[in-house]
ModelCIF file with pLDDT and N, C-alpha, C, O atoms, coordinates in Angstrom:
data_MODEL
#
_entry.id   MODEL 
#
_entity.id                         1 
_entity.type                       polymer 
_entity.pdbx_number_of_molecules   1 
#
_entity_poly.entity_id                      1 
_entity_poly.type                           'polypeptide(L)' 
_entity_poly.nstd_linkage                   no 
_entity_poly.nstd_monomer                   no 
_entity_poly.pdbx_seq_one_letter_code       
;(UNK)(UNK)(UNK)(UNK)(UNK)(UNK)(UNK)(UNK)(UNK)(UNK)(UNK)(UNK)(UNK)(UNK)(UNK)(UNK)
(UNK)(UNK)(UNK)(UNK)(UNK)(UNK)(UNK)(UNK)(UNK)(UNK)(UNK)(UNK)(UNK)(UNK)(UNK)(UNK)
(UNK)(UNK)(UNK)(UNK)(UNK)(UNK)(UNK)(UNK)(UNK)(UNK)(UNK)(UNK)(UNK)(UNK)(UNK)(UNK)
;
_entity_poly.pdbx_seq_one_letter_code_can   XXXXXXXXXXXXXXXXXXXXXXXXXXXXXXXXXXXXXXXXXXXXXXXX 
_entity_poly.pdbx_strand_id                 A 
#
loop_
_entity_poly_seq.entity_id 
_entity_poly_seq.num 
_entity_poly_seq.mon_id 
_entity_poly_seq.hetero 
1 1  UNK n 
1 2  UNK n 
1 3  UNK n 
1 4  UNK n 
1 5  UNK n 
1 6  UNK n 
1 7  UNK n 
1 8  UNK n 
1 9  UNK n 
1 10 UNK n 
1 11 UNK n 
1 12 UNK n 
1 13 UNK n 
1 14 UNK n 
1 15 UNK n 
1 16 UNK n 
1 17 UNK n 
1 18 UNK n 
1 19 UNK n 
1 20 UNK n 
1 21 UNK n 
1 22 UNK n 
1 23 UNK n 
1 24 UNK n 
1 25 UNK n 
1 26 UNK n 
1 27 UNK n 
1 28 UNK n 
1 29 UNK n 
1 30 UNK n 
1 31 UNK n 
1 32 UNK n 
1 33 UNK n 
1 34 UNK n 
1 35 UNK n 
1 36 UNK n 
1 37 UNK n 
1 38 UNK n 
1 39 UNK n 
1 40 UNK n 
1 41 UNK n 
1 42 UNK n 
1 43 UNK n 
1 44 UNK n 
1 45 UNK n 
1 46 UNK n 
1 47 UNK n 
1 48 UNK n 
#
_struct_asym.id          A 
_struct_asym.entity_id   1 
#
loop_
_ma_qa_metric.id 
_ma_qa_metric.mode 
_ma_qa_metric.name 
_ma_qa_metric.software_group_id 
_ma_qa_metric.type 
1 global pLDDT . pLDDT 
2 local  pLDDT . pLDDT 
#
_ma_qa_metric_global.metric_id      1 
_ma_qa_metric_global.metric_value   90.21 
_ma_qa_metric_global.model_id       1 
_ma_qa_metric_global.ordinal_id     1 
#
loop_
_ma_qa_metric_local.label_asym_id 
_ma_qa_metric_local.label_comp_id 
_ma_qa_metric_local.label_seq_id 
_ma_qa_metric_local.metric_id 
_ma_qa_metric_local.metric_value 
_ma_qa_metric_local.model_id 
_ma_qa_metric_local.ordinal_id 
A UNK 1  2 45.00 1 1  
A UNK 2  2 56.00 1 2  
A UNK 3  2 79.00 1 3  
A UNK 4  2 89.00 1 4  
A UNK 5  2 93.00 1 5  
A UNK 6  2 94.00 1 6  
A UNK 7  2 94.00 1 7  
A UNK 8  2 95.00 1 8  
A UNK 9  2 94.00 1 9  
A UNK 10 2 94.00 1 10 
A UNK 11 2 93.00 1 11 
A UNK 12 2 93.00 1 12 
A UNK 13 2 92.00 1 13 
A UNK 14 2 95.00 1 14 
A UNK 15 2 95.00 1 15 
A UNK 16 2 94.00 1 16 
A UNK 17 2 93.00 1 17 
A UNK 18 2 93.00 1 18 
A UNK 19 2 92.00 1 19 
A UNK 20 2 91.00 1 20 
A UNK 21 2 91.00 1 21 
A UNK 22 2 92.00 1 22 
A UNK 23 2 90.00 1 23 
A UNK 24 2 90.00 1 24 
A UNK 25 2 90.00 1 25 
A UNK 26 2 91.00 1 26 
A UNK 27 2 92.00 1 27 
A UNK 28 2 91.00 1 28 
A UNK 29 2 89.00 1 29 
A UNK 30 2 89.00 1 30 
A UNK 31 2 91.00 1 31 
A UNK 32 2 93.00 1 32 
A UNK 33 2 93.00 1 33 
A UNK 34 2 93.00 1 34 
A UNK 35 2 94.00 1 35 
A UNK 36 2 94.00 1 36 
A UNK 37 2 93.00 1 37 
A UNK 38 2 93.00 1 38 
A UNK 39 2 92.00 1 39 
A UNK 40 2 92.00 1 40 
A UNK 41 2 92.00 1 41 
A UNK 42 2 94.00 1 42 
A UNK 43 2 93.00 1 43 
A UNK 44 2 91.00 1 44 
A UNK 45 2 92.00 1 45 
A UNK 46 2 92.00 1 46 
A UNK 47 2 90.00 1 47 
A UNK 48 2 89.00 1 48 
#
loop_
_atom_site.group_PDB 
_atom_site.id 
_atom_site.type_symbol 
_atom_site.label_atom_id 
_atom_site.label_alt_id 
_atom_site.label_comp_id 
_atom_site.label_asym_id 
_atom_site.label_entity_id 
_atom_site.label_seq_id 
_atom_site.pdbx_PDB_ins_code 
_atom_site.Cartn_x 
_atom_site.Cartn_y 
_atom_site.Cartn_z 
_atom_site.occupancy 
_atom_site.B_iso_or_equiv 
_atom_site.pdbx_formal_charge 
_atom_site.auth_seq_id 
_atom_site.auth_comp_id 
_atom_site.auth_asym_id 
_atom_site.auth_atom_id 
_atom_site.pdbx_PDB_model_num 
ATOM 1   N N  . UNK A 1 1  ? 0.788  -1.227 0.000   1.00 45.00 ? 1  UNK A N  1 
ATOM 2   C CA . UNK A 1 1  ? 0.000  0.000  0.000   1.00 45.00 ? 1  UNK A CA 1 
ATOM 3   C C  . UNK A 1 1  ? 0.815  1.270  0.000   1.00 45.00 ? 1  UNK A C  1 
ATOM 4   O O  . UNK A 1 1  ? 0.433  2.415  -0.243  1.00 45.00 ? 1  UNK A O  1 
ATOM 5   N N  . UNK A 1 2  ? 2.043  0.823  0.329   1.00 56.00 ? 2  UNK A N  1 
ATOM 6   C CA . UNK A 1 2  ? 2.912  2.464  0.010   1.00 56.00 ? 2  UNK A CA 1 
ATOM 7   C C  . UNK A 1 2  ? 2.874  3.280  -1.695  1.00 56.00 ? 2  UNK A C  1 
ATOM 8   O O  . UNK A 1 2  ? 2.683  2.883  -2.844  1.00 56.00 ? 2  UNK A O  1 
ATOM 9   N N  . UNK A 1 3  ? 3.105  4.292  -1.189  1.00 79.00 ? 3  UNK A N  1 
ATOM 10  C CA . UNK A 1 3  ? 3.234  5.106  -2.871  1.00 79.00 ? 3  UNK A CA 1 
ATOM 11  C C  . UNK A 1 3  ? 4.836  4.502  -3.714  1.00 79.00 ? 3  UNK A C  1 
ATOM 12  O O  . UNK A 1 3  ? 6.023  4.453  -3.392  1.00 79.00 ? 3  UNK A O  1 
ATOM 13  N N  . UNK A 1 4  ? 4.225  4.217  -4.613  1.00 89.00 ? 4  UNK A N  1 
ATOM 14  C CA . UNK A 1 4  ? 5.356  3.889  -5.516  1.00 89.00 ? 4  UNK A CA 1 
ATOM 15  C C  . UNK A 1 4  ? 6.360  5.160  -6.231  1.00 89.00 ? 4  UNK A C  1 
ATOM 16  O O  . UNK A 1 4  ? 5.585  5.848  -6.895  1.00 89.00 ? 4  UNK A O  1 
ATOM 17  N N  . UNK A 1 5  ? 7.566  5.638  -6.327  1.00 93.00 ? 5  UNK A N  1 
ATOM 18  C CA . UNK A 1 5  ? 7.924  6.151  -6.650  1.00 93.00 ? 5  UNK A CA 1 
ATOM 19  C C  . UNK A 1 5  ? 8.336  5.753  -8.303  1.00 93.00 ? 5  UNK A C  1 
ATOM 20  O O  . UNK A 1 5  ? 9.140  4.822  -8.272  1.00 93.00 ? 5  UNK A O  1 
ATOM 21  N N  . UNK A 1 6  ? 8.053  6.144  -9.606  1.00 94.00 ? 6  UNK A N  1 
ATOM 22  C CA . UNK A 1 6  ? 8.277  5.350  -10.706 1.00 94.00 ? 6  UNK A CA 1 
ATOM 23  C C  . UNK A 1 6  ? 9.044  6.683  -11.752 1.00 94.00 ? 6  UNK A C  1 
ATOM 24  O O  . UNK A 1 6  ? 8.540  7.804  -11.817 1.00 94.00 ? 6  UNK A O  1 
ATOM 25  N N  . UNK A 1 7  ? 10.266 6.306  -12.477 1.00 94.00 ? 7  UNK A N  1 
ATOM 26  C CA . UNK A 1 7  ? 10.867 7.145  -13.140 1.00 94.00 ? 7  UNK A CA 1 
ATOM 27  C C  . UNK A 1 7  ? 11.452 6.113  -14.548 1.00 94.00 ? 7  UNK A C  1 
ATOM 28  O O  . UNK A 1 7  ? 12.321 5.246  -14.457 1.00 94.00 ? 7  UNK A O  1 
ATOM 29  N N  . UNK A 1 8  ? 10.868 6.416  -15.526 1.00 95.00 ? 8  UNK A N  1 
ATOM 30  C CA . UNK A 1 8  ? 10.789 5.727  -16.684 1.00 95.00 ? 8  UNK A CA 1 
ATOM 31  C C  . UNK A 1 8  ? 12.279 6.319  -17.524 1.00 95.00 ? 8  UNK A C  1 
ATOM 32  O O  . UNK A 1 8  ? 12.305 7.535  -17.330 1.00 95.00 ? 8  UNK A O  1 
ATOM 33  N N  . UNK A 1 9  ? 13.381 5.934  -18.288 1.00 94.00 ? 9  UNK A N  1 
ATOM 34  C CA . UNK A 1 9  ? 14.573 6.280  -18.482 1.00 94.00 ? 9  UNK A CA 1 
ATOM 35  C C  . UNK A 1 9  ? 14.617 5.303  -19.806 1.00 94.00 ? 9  UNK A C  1 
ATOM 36  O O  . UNK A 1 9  ? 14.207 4.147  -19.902 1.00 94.00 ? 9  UNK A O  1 
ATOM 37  N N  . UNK A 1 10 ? 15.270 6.168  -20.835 1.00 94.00 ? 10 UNK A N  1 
ATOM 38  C CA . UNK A 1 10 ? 15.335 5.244  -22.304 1.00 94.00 ? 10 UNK A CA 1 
ATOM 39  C C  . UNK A 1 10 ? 17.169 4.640  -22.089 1.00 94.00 ? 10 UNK A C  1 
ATOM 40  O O  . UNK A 1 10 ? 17.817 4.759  -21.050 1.00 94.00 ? 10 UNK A O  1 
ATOM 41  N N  . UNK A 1 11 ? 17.630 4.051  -23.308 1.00 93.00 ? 11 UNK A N  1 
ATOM 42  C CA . UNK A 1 11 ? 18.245 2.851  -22.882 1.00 93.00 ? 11 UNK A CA 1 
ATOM 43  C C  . UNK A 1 11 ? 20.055 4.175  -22.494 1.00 93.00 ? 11 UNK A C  1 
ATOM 44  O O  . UNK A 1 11 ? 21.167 3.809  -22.112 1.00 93.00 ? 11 UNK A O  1 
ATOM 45  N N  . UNK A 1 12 ? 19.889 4.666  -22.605 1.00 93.00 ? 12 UNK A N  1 
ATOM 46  C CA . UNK A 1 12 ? 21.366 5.876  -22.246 1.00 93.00 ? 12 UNK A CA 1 
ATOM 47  C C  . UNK A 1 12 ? 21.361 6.583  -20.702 1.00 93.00 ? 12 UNK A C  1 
ATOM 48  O O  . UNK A 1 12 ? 22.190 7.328  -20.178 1.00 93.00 ? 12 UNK A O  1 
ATOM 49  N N  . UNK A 1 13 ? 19.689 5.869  -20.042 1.00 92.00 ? 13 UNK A N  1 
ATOM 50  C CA . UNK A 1 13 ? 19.454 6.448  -18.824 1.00 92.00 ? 13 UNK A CA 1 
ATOM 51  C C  . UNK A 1 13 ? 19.526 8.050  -18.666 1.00 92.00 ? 13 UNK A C  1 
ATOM 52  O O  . UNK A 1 13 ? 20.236 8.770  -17.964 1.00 92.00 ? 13 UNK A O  1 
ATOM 53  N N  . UNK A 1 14 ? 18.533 8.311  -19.575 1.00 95.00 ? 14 UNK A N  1 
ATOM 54  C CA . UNK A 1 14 ? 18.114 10.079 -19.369 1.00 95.00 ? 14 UNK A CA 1 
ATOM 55  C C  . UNK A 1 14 ? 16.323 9.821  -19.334 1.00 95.00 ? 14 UNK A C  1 
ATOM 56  O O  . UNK A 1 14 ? 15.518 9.443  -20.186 1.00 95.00 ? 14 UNK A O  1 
ATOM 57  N N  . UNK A 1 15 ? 16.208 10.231 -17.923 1.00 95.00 ? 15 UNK A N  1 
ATOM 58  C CA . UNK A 1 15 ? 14.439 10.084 -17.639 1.00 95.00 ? 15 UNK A CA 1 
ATOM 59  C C  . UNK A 1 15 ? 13.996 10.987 -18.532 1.00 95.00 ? 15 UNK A C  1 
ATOM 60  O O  . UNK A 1 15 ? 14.517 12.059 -18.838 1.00 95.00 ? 15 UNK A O  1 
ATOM 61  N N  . UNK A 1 16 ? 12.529 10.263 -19.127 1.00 94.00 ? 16 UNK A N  1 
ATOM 62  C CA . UNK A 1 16 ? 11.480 10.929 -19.788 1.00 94.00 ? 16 UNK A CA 1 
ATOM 63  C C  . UNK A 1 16 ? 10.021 10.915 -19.202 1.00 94.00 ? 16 UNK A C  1 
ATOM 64  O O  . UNK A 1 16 ? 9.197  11.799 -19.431 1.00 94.00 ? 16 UNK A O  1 
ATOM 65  N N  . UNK A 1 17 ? 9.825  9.943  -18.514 1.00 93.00 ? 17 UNK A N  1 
ATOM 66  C CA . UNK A 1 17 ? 8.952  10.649 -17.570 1.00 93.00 ? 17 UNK A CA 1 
ATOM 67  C C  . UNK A 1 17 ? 8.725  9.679  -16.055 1.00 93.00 ? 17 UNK A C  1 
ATOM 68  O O  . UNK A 1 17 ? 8.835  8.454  -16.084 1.00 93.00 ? 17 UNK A O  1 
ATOM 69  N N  . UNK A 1 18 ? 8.427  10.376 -14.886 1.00 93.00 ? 18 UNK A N  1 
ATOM 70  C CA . UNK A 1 18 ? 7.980  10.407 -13.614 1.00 93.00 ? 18 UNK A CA 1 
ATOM 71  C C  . UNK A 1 18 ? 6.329  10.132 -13.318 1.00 93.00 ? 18 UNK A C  1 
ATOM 72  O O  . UNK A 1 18 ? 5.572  10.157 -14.289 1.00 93.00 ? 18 UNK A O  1 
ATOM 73  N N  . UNK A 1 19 ? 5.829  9.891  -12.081 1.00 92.00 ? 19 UNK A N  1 
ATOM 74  C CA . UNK A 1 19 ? 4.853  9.637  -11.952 1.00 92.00 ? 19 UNK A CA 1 
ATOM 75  C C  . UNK A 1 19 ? 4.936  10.776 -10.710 1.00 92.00 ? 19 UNK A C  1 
ATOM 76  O O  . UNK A 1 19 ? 5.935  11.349 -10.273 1.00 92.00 ? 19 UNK A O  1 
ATOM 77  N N  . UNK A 1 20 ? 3.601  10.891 -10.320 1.00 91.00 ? 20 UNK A N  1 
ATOM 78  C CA . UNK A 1 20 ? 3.096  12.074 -9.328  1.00 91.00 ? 20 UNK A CA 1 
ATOM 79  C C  . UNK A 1 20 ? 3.882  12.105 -8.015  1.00 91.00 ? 20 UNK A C  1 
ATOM 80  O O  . UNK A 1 20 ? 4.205  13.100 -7.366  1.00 91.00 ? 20 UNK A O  1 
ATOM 81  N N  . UNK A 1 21 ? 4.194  10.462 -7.683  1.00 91.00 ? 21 UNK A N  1 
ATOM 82  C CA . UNK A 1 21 ? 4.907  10.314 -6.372  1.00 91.00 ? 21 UNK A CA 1 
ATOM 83  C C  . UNK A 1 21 ? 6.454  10.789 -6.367  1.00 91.00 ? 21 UNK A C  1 
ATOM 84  O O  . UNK A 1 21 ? 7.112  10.392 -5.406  1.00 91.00 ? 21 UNK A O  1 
ATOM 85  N N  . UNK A 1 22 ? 6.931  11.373 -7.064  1.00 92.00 ? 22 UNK A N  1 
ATOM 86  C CA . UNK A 1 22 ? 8.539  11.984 -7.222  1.00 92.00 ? 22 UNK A CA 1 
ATOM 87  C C  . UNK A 1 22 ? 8.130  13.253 -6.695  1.00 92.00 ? 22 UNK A C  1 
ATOM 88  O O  . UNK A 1 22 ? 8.688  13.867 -5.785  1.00 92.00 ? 22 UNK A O  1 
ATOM 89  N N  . UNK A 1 23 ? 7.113  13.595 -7.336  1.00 90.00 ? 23 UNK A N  1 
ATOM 90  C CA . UNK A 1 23 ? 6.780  15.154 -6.296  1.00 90.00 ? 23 UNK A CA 1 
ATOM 91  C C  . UNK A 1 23 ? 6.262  15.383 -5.425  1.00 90.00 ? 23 UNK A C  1 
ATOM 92  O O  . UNK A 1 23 ? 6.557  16.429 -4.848  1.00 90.00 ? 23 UNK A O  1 
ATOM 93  N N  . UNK A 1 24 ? 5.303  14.587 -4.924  1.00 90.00 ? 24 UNK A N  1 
ATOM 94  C CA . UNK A 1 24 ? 5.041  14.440 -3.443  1.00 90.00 ? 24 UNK A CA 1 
ATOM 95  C C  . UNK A 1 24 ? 6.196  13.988 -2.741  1.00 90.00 ? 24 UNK A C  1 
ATOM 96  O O  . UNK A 1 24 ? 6.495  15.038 -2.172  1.00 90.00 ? 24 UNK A O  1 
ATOM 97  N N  . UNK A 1 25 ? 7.005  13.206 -2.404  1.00 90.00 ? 25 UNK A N  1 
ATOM 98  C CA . UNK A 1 25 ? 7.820  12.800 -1.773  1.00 90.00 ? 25 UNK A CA 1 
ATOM 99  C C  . UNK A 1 25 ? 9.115  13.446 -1.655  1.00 90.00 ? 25 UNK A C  1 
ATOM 100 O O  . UNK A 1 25 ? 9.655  13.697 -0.578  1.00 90.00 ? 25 UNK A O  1 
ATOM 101 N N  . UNK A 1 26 ? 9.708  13.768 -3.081  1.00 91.00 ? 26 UNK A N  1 
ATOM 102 C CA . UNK A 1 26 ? 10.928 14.713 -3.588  1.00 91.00 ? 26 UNK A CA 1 
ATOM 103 C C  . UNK A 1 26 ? 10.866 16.087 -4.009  1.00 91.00 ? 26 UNK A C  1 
ATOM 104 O O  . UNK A 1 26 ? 11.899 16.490 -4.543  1.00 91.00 ? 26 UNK A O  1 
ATOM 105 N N  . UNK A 1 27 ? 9.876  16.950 -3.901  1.00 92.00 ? 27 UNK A N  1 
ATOM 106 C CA . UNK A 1 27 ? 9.604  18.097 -4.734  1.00 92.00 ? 27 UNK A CA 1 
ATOM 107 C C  . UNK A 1 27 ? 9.663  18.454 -6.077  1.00 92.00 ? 27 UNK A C  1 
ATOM 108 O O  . UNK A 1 27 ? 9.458  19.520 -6.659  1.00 92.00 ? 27 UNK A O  1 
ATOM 109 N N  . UNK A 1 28 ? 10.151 16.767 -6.640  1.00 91.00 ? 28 UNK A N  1 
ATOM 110 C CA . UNK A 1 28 ? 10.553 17.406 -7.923  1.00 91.00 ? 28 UNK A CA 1 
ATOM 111 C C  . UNK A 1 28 ? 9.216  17.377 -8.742  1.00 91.00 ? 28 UNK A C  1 
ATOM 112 O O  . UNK A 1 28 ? 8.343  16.589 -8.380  1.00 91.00 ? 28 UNK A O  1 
ATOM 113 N N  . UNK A 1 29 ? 8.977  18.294 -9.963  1.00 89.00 ? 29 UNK A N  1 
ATOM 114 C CA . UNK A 1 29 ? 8.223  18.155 -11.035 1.00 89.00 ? 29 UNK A CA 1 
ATOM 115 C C  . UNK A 1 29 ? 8.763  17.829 -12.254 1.00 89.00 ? 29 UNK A C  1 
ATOM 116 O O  . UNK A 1 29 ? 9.916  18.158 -12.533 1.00 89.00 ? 29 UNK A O  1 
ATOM 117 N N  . UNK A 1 30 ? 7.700  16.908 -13.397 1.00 89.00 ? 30 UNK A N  1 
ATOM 118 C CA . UNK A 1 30 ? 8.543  16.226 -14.218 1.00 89.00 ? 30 UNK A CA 1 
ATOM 119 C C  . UNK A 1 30 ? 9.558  17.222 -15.239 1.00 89.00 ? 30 UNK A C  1 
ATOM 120 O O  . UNK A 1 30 ? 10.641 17.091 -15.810 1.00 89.00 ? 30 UNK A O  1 
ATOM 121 N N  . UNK A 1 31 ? 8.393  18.405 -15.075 1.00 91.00 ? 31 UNK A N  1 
ATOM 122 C CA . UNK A 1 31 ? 9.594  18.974 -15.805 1.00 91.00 ? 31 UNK A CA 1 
ATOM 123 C C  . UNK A 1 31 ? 11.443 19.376 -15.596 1.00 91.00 ? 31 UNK A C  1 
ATOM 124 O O  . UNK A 1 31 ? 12.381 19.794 -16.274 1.00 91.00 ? 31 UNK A O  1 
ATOM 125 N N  . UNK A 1 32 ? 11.098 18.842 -13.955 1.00 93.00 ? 32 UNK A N  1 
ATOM 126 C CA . UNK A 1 32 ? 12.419 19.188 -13.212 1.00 93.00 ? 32 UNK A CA 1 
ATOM 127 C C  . UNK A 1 32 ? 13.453 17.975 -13.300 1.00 93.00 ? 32 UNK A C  1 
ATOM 128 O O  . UNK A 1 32 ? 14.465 17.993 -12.599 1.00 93.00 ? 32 UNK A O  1 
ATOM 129 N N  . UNK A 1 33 ? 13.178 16.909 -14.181 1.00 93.00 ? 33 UNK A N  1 
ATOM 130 C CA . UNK A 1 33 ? 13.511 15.826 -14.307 1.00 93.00 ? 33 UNK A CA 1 
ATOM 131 C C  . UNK A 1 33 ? 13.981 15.327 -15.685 1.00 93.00 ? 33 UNK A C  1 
ATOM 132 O O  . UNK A 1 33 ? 15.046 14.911 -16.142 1.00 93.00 ? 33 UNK A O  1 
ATOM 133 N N  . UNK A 1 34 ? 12.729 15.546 -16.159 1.00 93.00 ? 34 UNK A N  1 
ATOM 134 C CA . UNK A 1 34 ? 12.931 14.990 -17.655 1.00 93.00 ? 34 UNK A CA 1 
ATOM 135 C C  . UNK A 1 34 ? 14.115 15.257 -18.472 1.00 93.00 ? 34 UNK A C  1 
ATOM 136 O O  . UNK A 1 34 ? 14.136 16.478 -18.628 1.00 93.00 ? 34 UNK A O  1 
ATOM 137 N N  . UNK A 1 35 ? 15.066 14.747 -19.045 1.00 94.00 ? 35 UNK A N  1 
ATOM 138 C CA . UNK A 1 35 ? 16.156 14.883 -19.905 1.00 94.00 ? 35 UNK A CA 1 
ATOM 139 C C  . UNK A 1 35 ? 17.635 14.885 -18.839 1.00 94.00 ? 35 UNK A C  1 
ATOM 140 O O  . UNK A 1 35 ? 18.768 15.123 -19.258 1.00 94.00 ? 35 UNK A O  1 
ATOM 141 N N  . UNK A 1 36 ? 17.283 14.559 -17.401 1.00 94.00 ? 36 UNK A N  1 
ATOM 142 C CA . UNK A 1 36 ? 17.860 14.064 -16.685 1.00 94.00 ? 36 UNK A CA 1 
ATOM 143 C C  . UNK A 1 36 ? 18.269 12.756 -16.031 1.00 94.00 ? 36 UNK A C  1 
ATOM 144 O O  . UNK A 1 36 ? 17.464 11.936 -15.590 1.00 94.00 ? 36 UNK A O  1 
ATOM 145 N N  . UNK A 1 37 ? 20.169 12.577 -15.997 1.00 93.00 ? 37 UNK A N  1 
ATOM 146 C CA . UNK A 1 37 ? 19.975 11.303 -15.497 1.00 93.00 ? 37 UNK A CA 1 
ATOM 147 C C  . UNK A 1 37 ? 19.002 10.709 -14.387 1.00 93.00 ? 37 UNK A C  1 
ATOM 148 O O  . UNK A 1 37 ? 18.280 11.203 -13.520 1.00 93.00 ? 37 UNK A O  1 
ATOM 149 N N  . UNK A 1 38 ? 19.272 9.601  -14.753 1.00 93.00 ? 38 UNK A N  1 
ATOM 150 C CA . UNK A 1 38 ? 18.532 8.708  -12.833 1.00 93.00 ? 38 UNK A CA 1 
ATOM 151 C C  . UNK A 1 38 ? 19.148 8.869  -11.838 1.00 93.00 ? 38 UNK A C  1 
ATOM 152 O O  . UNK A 1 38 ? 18.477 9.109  -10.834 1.00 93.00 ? 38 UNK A O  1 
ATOM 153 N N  . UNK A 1 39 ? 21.172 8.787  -11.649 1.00 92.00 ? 39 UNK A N  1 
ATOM 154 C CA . UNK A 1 39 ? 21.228 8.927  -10.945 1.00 92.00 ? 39 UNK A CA 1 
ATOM 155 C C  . UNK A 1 39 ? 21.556 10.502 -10.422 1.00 92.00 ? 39 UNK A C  1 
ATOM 156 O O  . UNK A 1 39 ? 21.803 10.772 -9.246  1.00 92.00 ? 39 UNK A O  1 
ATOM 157 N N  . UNK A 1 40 ? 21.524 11.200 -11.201 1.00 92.00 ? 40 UNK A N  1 
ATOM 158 C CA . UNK A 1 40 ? 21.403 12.960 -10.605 1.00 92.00 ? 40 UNK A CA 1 
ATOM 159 C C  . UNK A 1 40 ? 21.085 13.458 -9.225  1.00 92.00 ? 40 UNK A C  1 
ATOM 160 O O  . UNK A 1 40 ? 21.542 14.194 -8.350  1.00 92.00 ? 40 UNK A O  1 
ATOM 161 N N  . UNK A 1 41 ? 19.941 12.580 -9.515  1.00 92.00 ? 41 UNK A N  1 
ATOM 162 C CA . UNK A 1 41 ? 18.910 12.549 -7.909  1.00 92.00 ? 41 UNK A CA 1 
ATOM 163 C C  . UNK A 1 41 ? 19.564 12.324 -6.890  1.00 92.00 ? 41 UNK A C  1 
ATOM 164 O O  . UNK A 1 41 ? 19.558 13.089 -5.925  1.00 92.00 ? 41 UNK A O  1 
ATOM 165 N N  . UNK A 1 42 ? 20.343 11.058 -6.953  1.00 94.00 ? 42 UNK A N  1 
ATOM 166 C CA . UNK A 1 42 ? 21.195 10.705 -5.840  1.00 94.00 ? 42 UNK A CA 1 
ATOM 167 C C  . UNK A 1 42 ? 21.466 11.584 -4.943  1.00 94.00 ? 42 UNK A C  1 
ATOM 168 O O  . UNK A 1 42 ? 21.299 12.790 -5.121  1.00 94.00 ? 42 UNK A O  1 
ATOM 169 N N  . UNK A 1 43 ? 22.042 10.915 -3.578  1.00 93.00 ? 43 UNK A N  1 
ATOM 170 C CA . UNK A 1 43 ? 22.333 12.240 -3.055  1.00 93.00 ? 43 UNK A CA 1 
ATOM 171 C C  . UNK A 1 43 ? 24.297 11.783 -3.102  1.00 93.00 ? 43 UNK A C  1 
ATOM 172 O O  . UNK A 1 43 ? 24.739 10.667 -3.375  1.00 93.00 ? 43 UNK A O  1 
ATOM 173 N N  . UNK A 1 44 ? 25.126 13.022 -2.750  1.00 91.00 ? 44 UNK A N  1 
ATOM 174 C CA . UNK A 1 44 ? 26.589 12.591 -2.657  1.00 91.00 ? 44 UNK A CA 1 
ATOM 175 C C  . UNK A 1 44 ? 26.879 11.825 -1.738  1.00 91.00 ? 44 UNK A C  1 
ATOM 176 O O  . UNK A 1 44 ? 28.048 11.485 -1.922  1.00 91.00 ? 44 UNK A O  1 
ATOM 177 N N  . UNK A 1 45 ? 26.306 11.158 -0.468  1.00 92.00 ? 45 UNK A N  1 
ATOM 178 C CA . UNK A 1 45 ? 26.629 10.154 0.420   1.00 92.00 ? 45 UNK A CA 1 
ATOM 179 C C  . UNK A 1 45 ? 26.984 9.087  -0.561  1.00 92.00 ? 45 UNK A C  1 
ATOM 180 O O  . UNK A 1 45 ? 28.030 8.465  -0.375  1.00 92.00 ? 45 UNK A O  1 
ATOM 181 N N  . UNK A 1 46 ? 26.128 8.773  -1.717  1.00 92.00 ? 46 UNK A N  1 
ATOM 182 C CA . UNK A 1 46 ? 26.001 7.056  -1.639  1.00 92.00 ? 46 UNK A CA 1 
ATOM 183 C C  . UNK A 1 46 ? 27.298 7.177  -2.789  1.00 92.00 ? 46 UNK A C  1 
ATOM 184 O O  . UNK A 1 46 ? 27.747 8.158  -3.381  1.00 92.00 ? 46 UNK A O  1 
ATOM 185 N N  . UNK A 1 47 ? 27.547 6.232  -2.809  1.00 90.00 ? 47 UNK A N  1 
ATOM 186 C CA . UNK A 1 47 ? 29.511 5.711  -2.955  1.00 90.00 ? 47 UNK A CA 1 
ATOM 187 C C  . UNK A 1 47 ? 29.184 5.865  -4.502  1.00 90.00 ? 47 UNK A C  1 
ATOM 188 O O  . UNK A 1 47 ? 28.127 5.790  -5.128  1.00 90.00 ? 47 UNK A O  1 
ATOM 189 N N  . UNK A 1 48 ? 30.862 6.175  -4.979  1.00 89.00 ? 48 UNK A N  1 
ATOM 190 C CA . UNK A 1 48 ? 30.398 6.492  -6.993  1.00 89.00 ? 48 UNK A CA 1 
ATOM 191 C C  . UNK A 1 48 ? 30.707 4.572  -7.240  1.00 89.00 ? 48 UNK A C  1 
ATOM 192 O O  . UNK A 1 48 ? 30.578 4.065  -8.354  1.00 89.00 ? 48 UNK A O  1 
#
């Protein structure tokens, strides 16, 4: 029953589109996304 977070990415991994739960949860809007990598989002903690 949790919200799914879903970010759809063609095969070079540059998102084209998000679902509603990226902006409820992350602030982002798709337009704040789209033509962006997946891992962008990341935050700098997690290891390269």
């Amino acid at each position: 029953g949790e919200e799914t977070l879903v970010f759809k990415m063609s095969v070079q991994g540059v998102i084209y589109e998000v679902n509603e739960a990226v902006s409820e949860l992350g602030g982002y809007s798709e337009k704040d996304l789209i033509g962006q990598s997946y891992e962008s989002i990341w935050h700098s903690h997690v290891p390269q």
